[in-house]
PDB file of N, CA and C in Angstrom:
ATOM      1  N   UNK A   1       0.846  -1.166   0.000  1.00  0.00           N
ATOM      2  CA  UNK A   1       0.000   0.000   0.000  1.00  0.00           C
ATOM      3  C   UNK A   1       0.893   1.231   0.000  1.00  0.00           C
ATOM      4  N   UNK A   2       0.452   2.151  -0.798  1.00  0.00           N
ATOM      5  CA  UNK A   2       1.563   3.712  -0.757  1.00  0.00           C
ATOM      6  C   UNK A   2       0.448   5.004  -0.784  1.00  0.00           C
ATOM      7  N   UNK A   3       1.219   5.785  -1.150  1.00  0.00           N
ATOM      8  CA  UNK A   3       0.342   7.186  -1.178  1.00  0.00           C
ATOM      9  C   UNK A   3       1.342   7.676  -2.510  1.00  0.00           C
ATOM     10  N   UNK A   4       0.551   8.591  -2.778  1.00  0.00           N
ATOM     11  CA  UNK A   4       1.218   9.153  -3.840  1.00  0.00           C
ATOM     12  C   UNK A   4       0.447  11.186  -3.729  1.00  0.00           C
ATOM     13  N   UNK A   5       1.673  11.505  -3.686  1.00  0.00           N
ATOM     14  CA  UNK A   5       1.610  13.063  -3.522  1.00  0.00           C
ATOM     15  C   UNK A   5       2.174  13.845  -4.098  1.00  0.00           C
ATOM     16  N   UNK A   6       2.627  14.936  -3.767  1.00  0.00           N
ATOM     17  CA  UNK A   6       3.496  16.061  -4.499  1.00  0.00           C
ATOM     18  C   UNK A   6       3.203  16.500  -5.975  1.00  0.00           C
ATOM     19  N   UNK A   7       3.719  16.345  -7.099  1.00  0.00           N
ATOM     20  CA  UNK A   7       3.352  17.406  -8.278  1.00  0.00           C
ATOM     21  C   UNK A   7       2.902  15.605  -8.874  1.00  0.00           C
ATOM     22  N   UNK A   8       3.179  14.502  -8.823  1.00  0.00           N
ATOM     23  CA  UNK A   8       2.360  13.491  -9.383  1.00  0.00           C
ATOM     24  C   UNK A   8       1.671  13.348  -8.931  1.00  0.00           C
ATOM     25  N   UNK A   9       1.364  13.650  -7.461  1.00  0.00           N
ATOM     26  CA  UNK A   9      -0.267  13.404  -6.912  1.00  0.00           C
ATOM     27  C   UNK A   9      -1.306  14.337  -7.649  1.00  0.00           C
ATOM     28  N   UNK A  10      -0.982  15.356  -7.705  1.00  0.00           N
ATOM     29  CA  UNK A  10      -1.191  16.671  -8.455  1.00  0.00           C
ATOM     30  C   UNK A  10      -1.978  16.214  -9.759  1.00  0.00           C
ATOM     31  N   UNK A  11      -0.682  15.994 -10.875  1.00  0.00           N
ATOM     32  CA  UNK A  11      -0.889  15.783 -11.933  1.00  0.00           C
ATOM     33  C   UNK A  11      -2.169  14.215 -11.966  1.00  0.00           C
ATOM     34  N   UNK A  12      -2.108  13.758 -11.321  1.00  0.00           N
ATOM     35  CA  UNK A  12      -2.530  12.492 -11.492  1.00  0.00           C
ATOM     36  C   UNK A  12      -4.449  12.706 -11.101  1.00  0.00           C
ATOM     37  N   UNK A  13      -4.597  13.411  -9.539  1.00  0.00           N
ATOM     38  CA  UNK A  13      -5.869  13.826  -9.548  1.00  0.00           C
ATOM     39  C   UNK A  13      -6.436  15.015 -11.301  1.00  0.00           C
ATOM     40  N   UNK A  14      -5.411  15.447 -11.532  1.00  0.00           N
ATOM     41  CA  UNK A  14      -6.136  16.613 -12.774  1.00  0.00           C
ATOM     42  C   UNK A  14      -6.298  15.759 -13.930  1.00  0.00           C
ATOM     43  N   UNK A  15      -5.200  14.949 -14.299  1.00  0.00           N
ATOM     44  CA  UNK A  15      -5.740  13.911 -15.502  1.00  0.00           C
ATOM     45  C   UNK A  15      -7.352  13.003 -15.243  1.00  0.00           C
ATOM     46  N   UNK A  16      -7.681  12.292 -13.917  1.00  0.00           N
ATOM     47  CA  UNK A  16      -8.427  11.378 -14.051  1.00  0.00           C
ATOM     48  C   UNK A  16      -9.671  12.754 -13.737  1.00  0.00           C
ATOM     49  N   UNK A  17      -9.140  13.691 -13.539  1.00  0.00           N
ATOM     50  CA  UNK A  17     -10.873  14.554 -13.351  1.00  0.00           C
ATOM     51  C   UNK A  17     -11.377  15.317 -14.520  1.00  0.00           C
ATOM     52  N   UNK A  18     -10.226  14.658 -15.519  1.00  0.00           N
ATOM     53  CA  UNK A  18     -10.771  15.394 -17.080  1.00  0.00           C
ATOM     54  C   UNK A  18     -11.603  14.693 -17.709  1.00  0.00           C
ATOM     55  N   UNK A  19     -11.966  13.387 -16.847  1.00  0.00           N
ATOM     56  CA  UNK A  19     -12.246  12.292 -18.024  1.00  0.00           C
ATOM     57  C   UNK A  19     -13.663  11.981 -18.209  1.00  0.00           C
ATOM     58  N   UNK A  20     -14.615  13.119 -17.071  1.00  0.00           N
ATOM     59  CA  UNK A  20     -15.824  13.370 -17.340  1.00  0.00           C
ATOM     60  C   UNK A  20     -16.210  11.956 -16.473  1.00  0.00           C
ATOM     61  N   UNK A  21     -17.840  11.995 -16.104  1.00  0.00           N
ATOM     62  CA  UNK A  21     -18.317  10.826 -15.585  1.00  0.00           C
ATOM     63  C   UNK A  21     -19.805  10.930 -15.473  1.00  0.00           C
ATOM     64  N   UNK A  22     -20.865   9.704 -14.770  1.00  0.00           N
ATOM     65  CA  UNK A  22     -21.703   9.488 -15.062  1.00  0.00           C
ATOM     66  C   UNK A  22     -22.523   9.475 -13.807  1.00  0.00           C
ATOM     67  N   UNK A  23     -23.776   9.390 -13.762  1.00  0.00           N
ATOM     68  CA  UNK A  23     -24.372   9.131 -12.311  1.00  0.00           C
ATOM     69  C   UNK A  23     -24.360   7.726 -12.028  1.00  0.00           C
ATOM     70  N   UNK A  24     -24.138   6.625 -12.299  1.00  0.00           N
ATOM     71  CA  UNK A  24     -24.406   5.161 -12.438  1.00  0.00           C
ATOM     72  C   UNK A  24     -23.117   4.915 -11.129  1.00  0.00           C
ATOM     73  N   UNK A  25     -23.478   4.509 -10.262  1.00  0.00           N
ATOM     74  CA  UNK A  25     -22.758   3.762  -9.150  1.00  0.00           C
ATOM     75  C   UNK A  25     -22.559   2.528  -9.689  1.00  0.00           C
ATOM     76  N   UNK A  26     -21.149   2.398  -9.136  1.00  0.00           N
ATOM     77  CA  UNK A  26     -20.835   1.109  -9.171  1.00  0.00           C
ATOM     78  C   UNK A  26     -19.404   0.655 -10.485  1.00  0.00           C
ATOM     79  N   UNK A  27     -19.616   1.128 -11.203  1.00  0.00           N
ATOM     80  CA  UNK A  27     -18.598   1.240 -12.146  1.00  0.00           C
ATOM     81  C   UNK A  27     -17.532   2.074 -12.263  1.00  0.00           C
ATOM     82  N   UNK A  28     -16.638   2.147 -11.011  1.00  0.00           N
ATOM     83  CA  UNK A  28     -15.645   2.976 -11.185  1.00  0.00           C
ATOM     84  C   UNK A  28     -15.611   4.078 -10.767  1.00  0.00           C
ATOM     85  N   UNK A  29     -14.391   5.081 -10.796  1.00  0.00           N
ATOM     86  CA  UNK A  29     -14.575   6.494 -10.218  1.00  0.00           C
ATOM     87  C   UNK A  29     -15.373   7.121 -11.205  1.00  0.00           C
ATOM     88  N   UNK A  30     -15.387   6.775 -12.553  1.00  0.00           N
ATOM     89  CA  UNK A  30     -15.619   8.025 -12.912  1.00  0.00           C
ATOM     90  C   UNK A  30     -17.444   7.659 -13.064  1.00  0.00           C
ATOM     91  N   UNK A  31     -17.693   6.902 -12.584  1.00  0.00           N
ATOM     92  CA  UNK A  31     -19.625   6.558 -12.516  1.00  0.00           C
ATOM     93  C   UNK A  31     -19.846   7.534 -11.283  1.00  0.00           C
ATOM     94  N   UNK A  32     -18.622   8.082 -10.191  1.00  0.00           N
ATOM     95  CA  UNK A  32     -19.474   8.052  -9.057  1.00  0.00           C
ATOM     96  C   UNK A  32     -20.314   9.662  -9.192  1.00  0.00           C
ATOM     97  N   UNK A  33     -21.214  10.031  -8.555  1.00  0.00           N
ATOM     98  CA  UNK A  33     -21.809  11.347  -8.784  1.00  0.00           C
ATOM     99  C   UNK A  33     -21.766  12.045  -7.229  1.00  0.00           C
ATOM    100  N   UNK A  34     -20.907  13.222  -7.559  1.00  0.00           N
ATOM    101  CA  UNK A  34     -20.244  13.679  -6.077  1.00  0.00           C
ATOM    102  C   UNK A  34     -20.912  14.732  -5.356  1.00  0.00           C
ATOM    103  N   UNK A  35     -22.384  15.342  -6.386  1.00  0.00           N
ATOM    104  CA  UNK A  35     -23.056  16.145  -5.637  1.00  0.00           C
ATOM    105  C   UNK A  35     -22.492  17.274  -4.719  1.00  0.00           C
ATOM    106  N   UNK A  36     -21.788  17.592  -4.318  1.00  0.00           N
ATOM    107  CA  UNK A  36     -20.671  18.376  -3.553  1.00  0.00           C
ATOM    108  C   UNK A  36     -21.325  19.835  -3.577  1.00  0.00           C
ATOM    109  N   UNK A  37     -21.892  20.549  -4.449  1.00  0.00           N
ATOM    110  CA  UNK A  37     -22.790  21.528  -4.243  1.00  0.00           C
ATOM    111  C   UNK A  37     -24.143  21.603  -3.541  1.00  0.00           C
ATOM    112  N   UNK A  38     -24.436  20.050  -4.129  1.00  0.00           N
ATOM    113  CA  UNK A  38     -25.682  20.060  -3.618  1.00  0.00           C
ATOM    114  C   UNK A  38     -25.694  19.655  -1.496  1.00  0.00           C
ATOM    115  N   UNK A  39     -24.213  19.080  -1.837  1.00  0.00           N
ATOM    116  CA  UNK A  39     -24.309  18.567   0.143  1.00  0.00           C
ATOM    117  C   UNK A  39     -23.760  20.002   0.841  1.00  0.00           C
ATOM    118  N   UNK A  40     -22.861  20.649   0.330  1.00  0.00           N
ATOM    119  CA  UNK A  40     -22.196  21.640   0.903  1.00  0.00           C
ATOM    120  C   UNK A  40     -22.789  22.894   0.714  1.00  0.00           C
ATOM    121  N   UNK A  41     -23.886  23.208  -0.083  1.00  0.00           N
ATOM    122  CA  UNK A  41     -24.352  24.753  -0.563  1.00  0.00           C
ATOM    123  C   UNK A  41     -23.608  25.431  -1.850  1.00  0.00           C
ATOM    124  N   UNK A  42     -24.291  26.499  -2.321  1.00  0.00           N
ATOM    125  CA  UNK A  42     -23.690  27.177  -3.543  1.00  0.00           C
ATOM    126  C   UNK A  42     -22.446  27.756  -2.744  1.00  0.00           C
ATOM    127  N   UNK A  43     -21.467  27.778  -3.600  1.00  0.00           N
ATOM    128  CA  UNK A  43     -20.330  28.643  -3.336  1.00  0.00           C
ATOM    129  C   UNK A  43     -19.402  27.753  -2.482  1.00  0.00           C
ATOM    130  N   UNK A  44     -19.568  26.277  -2.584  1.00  0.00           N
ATOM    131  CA  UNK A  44     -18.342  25.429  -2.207  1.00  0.00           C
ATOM    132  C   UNK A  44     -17.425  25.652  -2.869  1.00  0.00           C
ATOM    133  N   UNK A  45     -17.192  25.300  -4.540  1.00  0.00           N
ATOM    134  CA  UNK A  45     -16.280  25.579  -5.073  1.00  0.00           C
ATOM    135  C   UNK A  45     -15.570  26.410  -4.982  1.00  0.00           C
ATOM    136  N   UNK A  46     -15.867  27.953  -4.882  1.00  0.00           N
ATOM    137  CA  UNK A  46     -15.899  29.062  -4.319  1.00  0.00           C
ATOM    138  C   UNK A  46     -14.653  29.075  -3.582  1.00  0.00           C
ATOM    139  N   UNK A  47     -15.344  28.389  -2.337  1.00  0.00           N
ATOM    140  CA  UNK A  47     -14.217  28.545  -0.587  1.00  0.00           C
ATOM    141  C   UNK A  47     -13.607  27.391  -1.103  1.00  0.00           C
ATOM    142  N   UNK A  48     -13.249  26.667  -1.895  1.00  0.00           N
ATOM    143  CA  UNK A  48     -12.344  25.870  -1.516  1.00  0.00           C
ATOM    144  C   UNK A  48     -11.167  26.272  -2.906  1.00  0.00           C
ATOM    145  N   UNK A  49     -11.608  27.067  -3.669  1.00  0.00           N
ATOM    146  CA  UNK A  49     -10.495  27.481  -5.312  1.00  0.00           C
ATOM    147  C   UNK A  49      -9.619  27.945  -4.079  1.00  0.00           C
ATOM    148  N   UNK A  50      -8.323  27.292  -5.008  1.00  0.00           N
ATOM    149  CA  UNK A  50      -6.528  27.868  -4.379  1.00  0.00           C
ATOM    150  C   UNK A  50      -6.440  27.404  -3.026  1.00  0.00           C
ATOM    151  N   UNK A  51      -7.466  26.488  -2.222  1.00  0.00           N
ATOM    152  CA  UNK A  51      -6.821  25.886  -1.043  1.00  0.00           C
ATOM    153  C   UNK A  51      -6.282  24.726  -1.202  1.00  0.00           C
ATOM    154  N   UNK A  52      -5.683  24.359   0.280  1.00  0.00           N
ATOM    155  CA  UNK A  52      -5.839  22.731   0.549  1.00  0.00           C
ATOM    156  C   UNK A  52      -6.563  22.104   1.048  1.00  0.00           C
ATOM    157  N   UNK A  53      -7.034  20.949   0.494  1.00  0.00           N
ATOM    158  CA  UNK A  53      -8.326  20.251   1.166  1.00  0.00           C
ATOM    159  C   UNK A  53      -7.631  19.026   1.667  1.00  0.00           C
ATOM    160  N   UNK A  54      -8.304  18.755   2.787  1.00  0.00           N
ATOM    161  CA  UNK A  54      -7.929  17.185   3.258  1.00  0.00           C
ATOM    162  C   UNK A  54      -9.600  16.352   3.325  1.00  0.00           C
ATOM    163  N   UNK A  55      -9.446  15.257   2.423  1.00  0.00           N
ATOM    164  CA  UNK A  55     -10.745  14.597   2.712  1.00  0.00           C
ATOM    165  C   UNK A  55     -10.643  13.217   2.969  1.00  0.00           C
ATOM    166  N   UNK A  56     -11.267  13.355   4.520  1.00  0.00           N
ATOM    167  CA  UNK A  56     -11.743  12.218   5.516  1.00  0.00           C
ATOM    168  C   UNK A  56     -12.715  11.279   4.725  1.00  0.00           C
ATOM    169  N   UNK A  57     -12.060  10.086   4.955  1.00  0.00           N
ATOM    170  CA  UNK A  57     -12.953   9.164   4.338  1.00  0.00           C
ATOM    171  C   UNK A  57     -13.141   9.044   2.701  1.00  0.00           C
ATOM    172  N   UNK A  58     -12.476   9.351   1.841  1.00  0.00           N
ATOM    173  CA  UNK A  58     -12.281   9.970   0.428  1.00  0.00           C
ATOM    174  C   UNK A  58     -12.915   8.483  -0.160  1.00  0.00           C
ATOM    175  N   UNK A  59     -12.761   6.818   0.445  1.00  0.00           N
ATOM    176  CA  UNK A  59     -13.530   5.701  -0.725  1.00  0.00           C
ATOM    177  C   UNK A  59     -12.340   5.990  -1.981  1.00  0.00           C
ATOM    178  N   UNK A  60     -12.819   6.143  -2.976  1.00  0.00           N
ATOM    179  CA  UNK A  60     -12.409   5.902  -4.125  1.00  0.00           C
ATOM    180  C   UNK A  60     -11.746   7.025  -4.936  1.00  0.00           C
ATOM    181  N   UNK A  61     -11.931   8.130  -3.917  1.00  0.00           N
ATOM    182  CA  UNK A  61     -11.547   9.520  -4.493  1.00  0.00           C
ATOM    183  C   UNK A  61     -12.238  10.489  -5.259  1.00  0.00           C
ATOM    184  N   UNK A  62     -13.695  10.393  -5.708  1.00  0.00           N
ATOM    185  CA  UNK A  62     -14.506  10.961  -6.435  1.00  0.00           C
ATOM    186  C   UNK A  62     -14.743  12.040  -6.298  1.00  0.00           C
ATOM    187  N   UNK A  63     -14.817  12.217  -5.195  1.00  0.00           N
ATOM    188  CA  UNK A  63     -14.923  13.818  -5.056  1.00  0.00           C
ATOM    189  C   UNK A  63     -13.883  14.682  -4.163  1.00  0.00           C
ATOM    190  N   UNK A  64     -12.645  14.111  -4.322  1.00  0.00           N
ATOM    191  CA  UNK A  64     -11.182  14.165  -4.331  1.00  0.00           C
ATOM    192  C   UNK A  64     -11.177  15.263  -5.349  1.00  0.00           C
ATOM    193  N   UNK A  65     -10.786  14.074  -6.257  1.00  0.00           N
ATOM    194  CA  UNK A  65     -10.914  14.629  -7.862  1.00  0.00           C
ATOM    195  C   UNK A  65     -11.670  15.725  -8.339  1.00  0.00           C
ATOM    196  N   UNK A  66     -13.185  15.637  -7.780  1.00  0.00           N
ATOM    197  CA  UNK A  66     -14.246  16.932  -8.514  1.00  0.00           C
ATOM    198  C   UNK A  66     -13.489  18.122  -7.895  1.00  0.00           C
ATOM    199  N   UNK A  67     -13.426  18.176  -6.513  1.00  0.00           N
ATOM    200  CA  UNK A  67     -12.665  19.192  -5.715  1.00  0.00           C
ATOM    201  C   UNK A  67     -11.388  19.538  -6.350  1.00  0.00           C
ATOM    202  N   UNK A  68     -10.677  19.044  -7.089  1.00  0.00           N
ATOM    203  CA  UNK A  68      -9.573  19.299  -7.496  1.00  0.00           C
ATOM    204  C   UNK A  68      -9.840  19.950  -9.200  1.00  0.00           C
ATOM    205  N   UNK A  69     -10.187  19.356  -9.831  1.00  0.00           N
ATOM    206  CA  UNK A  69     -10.916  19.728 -10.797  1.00  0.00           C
ATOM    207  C   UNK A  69     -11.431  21.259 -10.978  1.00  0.00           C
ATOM    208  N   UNK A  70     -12.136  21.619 -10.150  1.00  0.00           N
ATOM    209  CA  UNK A  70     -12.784  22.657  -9.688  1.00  0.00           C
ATOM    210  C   UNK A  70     -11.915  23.306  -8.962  1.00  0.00           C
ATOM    211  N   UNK A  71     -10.813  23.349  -8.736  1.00  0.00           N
ATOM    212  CA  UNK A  71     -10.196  24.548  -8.599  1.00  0.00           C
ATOM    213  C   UNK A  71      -9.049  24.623  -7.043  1.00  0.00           C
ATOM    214  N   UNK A  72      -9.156  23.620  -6.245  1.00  0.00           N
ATOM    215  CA  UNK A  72      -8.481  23.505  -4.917  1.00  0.00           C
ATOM    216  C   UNK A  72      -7.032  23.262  -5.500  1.00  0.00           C
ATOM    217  N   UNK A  73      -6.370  23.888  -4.858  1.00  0.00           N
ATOM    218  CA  UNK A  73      -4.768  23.798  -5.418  1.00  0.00           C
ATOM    219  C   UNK A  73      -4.046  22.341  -5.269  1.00  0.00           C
ATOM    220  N   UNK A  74      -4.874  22.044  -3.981  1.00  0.00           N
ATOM    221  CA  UNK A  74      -4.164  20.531  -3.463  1.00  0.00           C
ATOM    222  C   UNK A  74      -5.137  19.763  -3.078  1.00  0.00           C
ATOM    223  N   UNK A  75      -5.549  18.666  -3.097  1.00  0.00           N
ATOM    224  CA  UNK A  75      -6.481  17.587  -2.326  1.00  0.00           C
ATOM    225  C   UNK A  75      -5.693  16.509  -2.142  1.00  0.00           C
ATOM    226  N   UNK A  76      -5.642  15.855  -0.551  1.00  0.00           N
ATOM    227  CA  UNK A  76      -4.969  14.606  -0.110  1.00  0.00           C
ATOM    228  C   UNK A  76      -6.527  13.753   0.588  1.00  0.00           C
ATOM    229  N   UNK A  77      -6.367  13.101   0.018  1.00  0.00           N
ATOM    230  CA  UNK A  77      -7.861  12.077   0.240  1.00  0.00           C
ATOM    231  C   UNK A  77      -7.392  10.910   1.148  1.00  0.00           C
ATOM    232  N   UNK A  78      -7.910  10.629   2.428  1.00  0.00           N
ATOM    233  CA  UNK A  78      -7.823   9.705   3.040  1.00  0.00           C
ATOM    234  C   UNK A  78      -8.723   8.787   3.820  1.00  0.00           C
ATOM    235  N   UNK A  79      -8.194   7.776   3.622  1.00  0.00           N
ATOM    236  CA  UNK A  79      -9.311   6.684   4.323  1.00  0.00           C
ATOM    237  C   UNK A  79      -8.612   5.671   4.565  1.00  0.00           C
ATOM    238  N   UNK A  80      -9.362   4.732   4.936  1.00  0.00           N
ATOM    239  CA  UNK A  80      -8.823   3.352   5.835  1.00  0.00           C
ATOM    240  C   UNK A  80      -7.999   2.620   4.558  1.00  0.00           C
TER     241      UNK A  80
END
């Protein structure tokens, strides 16, 4: 088991969050649907452009990725 961080963690969340995705659970990251506006309110994206995020419990990384995607400078996703 490893982690992977720094400018390949980087690069690696921005490639897989280009690759678009679907609402259909179950098939992968990019099926998962991360809702993240709808759990957090308008203007998440907002407060989180140019930070660092740490996300508790991240699963598979889905909304790792959207968060990163959308504009957070850094996301480190963690879970068991």
């Amino acid at each position: 088991m490893g982690a992977v961080g720094g400018q390949i963690g980087y690069w690696l969340l921005r490639k897989v969050g280009t690759q678009g995705r679907s609402t259909h659970h179950g098939e992968g990251l990019d099926a998962v649907d991360t809702n993240l506006e709808q759990t957090f309110g308008e203007g998440f994206f907002d407060m989180i452009r140019g930070k660092t995020v740490l996300d508790f419990g991240c699963g598979a990384g889905a909304q790792a990725v959207e968060m990163a995607r959308m504009g957070a400078v850094k996301v480190i996703g963690l879970d068991i």
